[in-house]
C-alpha atoms as a PDB file:
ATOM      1  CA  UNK A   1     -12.738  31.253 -11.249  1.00  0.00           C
ATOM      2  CA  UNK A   2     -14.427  32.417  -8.194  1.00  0.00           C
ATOM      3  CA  UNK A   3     -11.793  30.765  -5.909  1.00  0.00           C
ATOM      4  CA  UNK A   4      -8.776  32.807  -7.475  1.00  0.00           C
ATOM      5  CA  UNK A   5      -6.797  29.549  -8.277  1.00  0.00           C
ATOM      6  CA  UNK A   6      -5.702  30.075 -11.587  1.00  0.00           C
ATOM      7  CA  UNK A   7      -6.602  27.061 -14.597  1.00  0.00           C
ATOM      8  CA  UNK A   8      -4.307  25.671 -16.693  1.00  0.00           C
ATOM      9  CA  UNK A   9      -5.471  24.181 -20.062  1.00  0.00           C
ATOM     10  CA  UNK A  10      -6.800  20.370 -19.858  1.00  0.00           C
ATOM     11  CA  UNK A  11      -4.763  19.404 -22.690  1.00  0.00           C
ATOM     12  CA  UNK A  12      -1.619  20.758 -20.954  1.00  0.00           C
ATOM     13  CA  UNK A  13      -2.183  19.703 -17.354  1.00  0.00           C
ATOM     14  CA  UNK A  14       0.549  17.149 -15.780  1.00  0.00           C
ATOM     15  CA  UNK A  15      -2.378  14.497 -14.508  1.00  0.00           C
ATOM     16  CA  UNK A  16      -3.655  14.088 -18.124  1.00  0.00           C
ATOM     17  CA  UNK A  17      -0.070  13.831 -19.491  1.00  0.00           C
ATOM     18  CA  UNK A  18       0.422  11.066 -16.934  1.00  0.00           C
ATOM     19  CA  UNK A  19      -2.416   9.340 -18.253  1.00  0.00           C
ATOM     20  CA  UNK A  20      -1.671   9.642 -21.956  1.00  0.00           C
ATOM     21  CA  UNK A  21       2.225   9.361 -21.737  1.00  0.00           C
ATOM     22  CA  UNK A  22       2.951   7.750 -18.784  1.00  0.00           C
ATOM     23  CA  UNK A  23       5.367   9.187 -16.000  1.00  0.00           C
ATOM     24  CA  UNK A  24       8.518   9.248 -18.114  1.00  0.00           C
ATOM     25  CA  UNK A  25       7.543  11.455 -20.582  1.00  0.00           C
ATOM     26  CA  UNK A  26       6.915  13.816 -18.152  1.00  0.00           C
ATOM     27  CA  UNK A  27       9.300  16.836 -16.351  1.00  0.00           C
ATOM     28  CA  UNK A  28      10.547  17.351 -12.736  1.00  0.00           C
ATOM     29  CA  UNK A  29       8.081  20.110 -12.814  1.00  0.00           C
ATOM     30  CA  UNK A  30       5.191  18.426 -13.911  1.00  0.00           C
ATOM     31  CA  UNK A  31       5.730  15.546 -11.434  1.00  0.00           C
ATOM     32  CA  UNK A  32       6.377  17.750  -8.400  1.00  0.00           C
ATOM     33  CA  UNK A  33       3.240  19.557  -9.735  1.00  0.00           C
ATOM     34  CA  UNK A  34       1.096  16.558  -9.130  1.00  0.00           C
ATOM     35  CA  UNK A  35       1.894  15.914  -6.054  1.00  0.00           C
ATOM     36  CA  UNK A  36       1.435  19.235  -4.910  1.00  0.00           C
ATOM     37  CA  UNK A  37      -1.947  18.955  -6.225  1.00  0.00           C
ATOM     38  CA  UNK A  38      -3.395  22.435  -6.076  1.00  0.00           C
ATOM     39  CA  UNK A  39      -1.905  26.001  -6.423  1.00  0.00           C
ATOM     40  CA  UNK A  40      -2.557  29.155  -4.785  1.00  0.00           C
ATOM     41  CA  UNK A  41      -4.942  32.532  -5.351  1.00  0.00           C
ATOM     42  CA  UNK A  42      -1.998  34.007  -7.279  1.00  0.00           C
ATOM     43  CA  UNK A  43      -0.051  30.728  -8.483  1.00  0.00           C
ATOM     44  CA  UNK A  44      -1.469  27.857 -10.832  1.00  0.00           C
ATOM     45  CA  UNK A  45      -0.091  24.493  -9.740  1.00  0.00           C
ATOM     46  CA  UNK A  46       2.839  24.307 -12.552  1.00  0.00           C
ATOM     47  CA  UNK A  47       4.185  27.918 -11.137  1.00  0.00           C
ATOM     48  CA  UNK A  48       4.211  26.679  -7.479  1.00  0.00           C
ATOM     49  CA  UNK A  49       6.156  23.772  -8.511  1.00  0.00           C
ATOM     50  CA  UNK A  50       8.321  25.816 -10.866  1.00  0.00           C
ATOM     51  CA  UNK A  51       9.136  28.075  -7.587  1.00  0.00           C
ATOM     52  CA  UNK A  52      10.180  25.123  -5.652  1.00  0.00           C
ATOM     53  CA  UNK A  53      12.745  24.018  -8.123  1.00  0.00           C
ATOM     54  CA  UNK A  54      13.972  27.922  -8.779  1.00  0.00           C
ATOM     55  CA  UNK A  55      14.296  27.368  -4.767  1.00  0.00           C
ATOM     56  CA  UNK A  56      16.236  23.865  -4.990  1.00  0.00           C
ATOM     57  CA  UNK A  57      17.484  23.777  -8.486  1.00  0.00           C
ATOM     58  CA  UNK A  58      18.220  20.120  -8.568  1.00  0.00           C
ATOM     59  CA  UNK A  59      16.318  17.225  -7.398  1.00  0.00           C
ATOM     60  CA  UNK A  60      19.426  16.086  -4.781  1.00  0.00           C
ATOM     61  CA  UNK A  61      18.891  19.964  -3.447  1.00  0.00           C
ATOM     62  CA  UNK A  62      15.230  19.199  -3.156  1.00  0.00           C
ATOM     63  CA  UNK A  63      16.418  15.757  -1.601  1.00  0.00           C
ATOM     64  CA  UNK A  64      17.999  17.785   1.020  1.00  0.00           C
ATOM     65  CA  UNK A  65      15.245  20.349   1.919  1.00  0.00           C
ATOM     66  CA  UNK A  66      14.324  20.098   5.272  1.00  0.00           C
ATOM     67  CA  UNK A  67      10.044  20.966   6.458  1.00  0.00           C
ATOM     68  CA  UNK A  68      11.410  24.431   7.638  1.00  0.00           C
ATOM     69  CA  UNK A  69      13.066  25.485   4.606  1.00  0.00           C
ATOM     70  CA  UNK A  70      10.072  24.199   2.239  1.00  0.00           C
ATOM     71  CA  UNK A  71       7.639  26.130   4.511  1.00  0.00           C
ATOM     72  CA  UNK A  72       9.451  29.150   3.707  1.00  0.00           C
ATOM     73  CA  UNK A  73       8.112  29.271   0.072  1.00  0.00           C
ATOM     74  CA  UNK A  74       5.359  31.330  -0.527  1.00  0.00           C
ATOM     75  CA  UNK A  75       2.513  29.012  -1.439  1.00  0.00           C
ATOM     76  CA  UNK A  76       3.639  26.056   0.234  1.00  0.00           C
ATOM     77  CA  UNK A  77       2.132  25.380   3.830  1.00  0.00           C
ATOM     78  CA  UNK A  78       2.320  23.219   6.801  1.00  0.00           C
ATOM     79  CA  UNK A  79       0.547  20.178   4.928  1.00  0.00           C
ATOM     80  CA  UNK A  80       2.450  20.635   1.510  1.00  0.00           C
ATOM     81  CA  UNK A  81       5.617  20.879   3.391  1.00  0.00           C
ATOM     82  CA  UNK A  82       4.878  17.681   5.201  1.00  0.00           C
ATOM     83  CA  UNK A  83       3.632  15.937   2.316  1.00  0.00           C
ATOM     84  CA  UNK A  84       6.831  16.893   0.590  1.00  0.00           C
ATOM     85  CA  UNK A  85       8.743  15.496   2.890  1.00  0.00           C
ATOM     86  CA  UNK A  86       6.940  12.094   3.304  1.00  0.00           C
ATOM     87  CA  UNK A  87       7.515  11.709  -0.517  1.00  0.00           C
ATOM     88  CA  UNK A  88      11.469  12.082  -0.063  1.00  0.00           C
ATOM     89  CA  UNK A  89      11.322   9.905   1.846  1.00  0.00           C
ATOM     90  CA  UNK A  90       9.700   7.101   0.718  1.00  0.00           C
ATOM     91  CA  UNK A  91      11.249   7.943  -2.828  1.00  0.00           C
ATOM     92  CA  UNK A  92      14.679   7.192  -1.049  1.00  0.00           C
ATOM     93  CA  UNK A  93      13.181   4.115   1.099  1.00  0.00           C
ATOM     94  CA  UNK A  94      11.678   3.028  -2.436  1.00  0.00           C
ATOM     95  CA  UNK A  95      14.932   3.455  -3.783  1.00  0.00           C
ATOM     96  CA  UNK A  96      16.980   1.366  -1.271  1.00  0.00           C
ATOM     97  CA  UNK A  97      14.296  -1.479  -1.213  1.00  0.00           C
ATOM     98  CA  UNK A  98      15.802  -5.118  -2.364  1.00  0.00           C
ATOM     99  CA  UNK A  99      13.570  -7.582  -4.217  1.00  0.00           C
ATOM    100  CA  UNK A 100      11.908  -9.823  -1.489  1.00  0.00           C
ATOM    101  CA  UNK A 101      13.130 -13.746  -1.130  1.00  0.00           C
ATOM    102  CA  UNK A 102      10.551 -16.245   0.264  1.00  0.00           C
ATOM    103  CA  UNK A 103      13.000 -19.022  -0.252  1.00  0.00           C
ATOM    104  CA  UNK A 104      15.683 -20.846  -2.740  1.00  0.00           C
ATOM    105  CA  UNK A 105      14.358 -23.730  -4.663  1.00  0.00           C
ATOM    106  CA  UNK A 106      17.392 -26.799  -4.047  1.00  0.00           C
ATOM    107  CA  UNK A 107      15.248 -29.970  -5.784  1.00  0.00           C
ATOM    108  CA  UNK A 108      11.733 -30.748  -6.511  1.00  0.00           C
ATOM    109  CA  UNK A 109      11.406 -33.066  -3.338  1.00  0.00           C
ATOM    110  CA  UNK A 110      11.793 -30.396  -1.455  1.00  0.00           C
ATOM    111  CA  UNK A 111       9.805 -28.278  -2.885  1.00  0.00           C
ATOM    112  CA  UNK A 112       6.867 -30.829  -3.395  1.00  0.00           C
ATOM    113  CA  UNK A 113       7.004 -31.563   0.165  1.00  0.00           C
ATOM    114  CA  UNK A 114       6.230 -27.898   1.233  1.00  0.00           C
ATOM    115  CA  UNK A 115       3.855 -28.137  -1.138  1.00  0.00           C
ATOM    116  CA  UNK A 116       2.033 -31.361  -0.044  1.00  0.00           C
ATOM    117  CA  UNK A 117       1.810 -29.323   3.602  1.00  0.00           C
ATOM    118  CA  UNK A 118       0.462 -26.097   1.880  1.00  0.00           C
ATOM    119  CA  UNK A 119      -2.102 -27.962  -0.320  1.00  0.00           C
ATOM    120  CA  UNK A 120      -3.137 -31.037   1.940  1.00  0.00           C
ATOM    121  CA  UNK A 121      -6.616 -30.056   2.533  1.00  0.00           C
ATOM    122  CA  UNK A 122      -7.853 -27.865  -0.372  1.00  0.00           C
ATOM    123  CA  UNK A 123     -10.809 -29.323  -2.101  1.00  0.00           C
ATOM    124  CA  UNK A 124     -10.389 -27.801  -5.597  1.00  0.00           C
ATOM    125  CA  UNK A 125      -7.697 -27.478  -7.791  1.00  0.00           C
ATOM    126  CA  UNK A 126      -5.389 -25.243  -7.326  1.00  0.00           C
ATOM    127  CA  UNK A 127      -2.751 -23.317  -9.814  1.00  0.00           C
ATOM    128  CA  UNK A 128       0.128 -22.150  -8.021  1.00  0.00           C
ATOM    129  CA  UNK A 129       3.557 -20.364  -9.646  1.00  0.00           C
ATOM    130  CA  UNK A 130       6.546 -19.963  -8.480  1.00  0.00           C
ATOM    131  CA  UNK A 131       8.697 -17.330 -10.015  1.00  0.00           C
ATOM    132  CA  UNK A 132      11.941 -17.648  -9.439  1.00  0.00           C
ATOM    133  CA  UNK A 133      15.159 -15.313  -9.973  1.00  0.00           C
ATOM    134  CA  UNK A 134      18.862 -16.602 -11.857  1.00  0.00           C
ATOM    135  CA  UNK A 135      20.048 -17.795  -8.432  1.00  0.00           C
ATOM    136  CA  UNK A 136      16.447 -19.995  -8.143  1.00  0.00           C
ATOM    137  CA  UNK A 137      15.250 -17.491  -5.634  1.00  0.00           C
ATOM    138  CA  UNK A 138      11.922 -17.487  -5.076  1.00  0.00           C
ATOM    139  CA  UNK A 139      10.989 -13.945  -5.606  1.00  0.00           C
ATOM    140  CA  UNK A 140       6.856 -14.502  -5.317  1.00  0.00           C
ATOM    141  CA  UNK A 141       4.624 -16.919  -5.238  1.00  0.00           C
ATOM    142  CA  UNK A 142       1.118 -16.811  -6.729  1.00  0.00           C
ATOM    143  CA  UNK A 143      -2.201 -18.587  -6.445  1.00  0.00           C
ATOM    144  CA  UNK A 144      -3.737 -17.817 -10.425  1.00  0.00           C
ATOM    145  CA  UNK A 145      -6.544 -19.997 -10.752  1.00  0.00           C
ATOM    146  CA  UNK A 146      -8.811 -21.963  -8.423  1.00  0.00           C
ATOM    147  CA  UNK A 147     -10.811 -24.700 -10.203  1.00  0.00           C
ATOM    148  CA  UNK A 148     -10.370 -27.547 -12.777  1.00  0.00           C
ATOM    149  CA  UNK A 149      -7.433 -26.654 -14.890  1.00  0.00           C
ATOM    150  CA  UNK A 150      -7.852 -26.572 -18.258  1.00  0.00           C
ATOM    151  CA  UNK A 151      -7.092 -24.653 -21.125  1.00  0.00           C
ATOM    152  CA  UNK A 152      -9.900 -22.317 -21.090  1.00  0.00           C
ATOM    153  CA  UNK A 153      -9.123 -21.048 -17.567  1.00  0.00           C
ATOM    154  CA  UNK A 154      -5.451 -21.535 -17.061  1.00  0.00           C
ATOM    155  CA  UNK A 155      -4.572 -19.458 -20.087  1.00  0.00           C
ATOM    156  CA  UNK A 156      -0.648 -18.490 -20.154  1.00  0.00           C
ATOM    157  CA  UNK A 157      -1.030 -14.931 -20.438  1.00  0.00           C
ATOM    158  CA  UNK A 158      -2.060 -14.676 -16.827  1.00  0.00           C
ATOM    159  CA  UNK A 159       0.813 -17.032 -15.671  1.00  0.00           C
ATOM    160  CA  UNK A 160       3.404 -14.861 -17.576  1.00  0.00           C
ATOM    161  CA  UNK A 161       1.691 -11.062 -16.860  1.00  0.00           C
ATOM    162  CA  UNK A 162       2.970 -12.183 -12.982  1.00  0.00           C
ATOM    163  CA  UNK A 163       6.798 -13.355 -14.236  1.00  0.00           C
ATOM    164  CA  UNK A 164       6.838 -10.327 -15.822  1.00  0.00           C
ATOM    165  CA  UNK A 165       5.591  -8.251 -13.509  1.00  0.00           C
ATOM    166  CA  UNK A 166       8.430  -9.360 -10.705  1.00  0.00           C
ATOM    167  CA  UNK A 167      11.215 -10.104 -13.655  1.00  0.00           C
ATOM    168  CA  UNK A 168      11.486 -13.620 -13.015  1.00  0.00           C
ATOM    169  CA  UNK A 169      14.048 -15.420 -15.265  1.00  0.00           C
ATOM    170  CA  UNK A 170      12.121 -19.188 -14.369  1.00  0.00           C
ATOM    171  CA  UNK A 171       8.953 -20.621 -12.627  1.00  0.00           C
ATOM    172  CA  UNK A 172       7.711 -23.651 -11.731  1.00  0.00           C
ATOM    173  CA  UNK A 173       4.226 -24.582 -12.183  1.00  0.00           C
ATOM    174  CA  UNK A 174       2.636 -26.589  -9.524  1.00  0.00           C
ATOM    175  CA  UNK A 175      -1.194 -27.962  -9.495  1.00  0.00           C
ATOM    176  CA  UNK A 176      -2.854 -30.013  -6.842  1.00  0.00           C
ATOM    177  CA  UNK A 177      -5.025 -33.361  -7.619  1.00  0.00           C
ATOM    178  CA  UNK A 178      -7.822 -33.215  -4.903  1.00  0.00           C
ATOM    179  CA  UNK A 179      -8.765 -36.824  -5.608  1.00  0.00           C
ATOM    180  CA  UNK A 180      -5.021 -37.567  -4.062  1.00  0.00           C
ATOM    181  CA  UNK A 181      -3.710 -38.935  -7.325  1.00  0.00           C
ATOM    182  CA  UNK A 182      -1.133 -36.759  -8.627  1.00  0.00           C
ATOM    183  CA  UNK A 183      -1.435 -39.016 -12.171  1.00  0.00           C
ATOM    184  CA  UNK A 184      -1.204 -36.238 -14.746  1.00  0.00           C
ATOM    185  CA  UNK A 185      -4.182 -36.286 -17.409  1.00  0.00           C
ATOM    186  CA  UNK A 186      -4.398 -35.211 -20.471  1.00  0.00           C
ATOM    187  CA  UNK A 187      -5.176 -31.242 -20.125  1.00  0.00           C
ATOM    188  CA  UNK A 188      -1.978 -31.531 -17.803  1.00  0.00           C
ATOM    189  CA  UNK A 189       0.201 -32.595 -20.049  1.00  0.00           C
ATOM    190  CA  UNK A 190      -1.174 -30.578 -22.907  1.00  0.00           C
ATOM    191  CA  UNK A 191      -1.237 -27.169 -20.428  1.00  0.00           C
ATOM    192  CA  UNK A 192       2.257 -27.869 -19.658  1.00  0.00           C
ATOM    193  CA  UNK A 193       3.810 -28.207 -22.852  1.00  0.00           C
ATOM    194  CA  UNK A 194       1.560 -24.987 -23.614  1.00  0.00           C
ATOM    195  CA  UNK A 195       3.708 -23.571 -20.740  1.00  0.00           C
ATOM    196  CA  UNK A 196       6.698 -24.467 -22.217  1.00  0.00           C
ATOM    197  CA  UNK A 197       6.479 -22.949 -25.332  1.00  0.00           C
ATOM    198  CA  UNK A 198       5.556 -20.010 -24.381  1.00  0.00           C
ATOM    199  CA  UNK A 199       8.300 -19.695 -22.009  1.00  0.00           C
ATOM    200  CA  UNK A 200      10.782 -20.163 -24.997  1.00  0.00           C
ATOM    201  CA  UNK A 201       9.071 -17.166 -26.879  1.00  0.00           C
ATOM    202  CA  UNK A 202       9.208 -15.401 -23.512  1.00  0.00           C
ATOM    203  CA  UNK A 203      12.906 -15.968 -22.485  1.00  0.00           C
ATOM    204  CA  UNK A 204      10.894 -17.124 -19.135  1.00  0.00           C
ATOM    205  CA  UNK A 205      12.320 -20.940 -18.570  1.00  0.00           C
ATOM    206  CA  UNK A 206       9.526 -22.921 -17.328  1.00  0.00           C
ATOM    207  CA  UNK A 207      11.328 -25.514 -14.880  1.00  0.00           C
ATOM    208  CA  UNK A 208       9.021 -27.676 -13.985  1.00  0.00           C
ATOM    209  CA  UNK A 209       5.827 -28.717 -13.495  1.00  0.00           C
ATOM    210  CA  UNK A 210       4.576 -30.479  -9.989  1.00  0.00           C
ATOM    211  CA  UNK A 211       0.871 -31.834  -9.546  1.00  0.00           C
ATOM    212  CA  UNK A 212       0.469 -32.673  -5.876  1.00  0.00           C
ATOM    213  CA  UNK A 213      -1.620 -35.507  -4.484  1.00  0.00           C
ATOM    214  CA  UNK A 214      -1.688 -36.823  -1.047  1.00  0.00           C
ATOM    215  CA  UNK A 215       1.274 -37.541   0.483  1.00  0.00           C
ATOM    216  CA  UNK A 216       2.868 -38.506  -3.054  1.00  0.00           C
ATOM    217  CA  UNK A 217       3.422 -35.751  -6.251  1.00  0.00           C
ATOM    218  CA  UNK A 218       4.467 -36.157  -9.747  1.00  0.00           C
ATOM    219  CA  UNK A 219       7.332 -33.905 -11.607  1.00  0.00           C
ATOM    220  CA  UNK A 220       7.017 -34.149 -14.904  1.00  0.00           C
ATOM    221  CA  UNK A 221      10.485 -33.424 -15.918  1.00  0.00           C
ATOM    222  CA  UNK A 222      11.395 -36.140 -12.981  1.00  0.00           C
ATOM    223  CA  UNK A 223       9.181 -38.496 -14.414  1.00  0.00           C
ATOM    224  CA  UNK A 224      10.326 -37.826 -18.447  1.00  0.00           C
ATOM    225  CA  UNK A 225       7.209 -36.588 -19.042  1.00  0.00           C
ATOM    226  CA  UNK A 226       8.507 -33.152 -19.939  1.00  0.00           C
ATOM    227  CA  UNK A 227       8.704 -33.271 -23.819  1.00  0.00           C
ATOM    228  CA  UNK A 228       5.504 -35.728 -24.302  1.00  0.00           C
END
C-alpha cells in the first residue's frame, strides 16, 4: 500500500467479525483494535492493539492507564491516547448507570388522570405503553402508533420489541378516544385480548388496558372487561 499501513485480510478484520458475530464473540484485542481504528507505517491495527495489552496485560491495568503512560507507546498519539481515555471512561460511567424511573404506577386512577392531562388535546389516536419493572416502576414510556388503532397497525410485535428492549416484566396499554368517549369498540377489545396473549407467551404481564376520553377513561380490567 502506498501509505505503509499494513492490511489485514477482510475475512479476518475485527469490524467484519463484529458484524457477522456480534461483539461477544470477539477478543480484548479485536475490540481495542476497533476503536483504535487505524495502525501505523510499521504496525497493522491488530499489532498496535496487541502492544497495548503486552503494555497493560489486563483490562483493570488498561482501566488504570493514565493519557501519559498510553502516549508512551509507540504508535499511539495525542488523539489515540485521548480517545482511549474517553472510552474508560464512559465504559465505567456506562457501567455504574442505573435503569431510569419516570414514576411508580399506585392505581389506574392515578394513572388515567396523568393521562387525561397528557392526552387532552390530541386529535388522533394515540397508542401509548407503559413498561413497567417488578416493583411497577415505570422504566419508559412510549408513543408506538399514531392513528386509528386497529389490528393492522397496532401489531404486538412492535409493542413487545420496546418491553424487551428495556426488560420490562409488565405494561400497561393506554389509547386515547378523540371523540371524548372512552367506550371501548370492538378492535379494542379484540387488540387487547391480542395483547394479552401474547404477553402470556412472552412472560411480559399485560396489566391493563386504559382508553382515555375527556375528562372520564375506561380500564378494562376495572370495568370486567378484561377476559371478554
Amino acid at each position: 500500500m502506498g501509505n505503509g499501513f499494513q492490511r489485514i485480510p477482510q475475512s479476518s478484520q475485527p469490524r467484519e467479525r463484529l458484524l457477522e458475530y456480534g461483539p461477544q464473540a470477539l477478543s480484548d484485542q479485536e475490540l481495542l483494535a476497533i476503536l483504535l481504528r487505524t495502525g501505523t507505517a510499521q504496525m497493522n491495527v491488530m499489532e498496535l492493539a496487541g502492544r497495548v495489552l503486552s503494555v497493560f496485560p489486563s483490562l483493570f491495568d488498561l482501566k488504570l492507564a493514565s493519557r501519559d503512560e498510553l502516549q508512551q507507546i509507540s504508535g499511539v498519539g495525542q488523539v489515540k491516547a485521548l480517545e482511549l481515555v474517553a472510552m474508560i471512561e464512559l465504559g465505567g460511567r456506562i457501567q455504574k448507570a442505573l435503569q431510569p424511573k419516570i414514576g411508580k404506577v399506585r392505581t389506574s386512577v392515578d394513572l388515567a388522570f396523568t393521562l387525561m392531562e397528557d392526552m387532552k388535546d390530541y386529535q388522533q389516536e394515540h397508542l401509548v405503553c407503559l413498561y413497567l419493572n417488578t416493583k411497577n416502576e415505570i422504566v419508559k414510556k412510549e408513543t408506538l402508533f399514531i392513528g386509528s388503532l386497529n389490528q393492522s397497525v397496532a401489531h404486538p410485535r412492535e409493542i413487545f420489541r420496546g418491553a424487551v428492549r428495556v426488560a420490562a416484566a409488565r405494561m400497561i396499554i393506554c389509547h386515547n378516544h378523540p371523540s371524548g368517549n372512552p367506550t371501548p369498540s370492538e378492535n379494542d377489545l379484540l387488540f387487547t385480548r391480542r395483547m394479552k396473549e401474547c404477553g402470556e407467551l412472552m412472560g411480559i404481564e399485560v396489566l391493563d388496558h386504559l382508553i382515555i376520553g375527556h375528562q372520564s377513561y375506561v380500564s378494562l380490567r376495572e370495568e370486567g372487561l378484561w377476559n371478554s
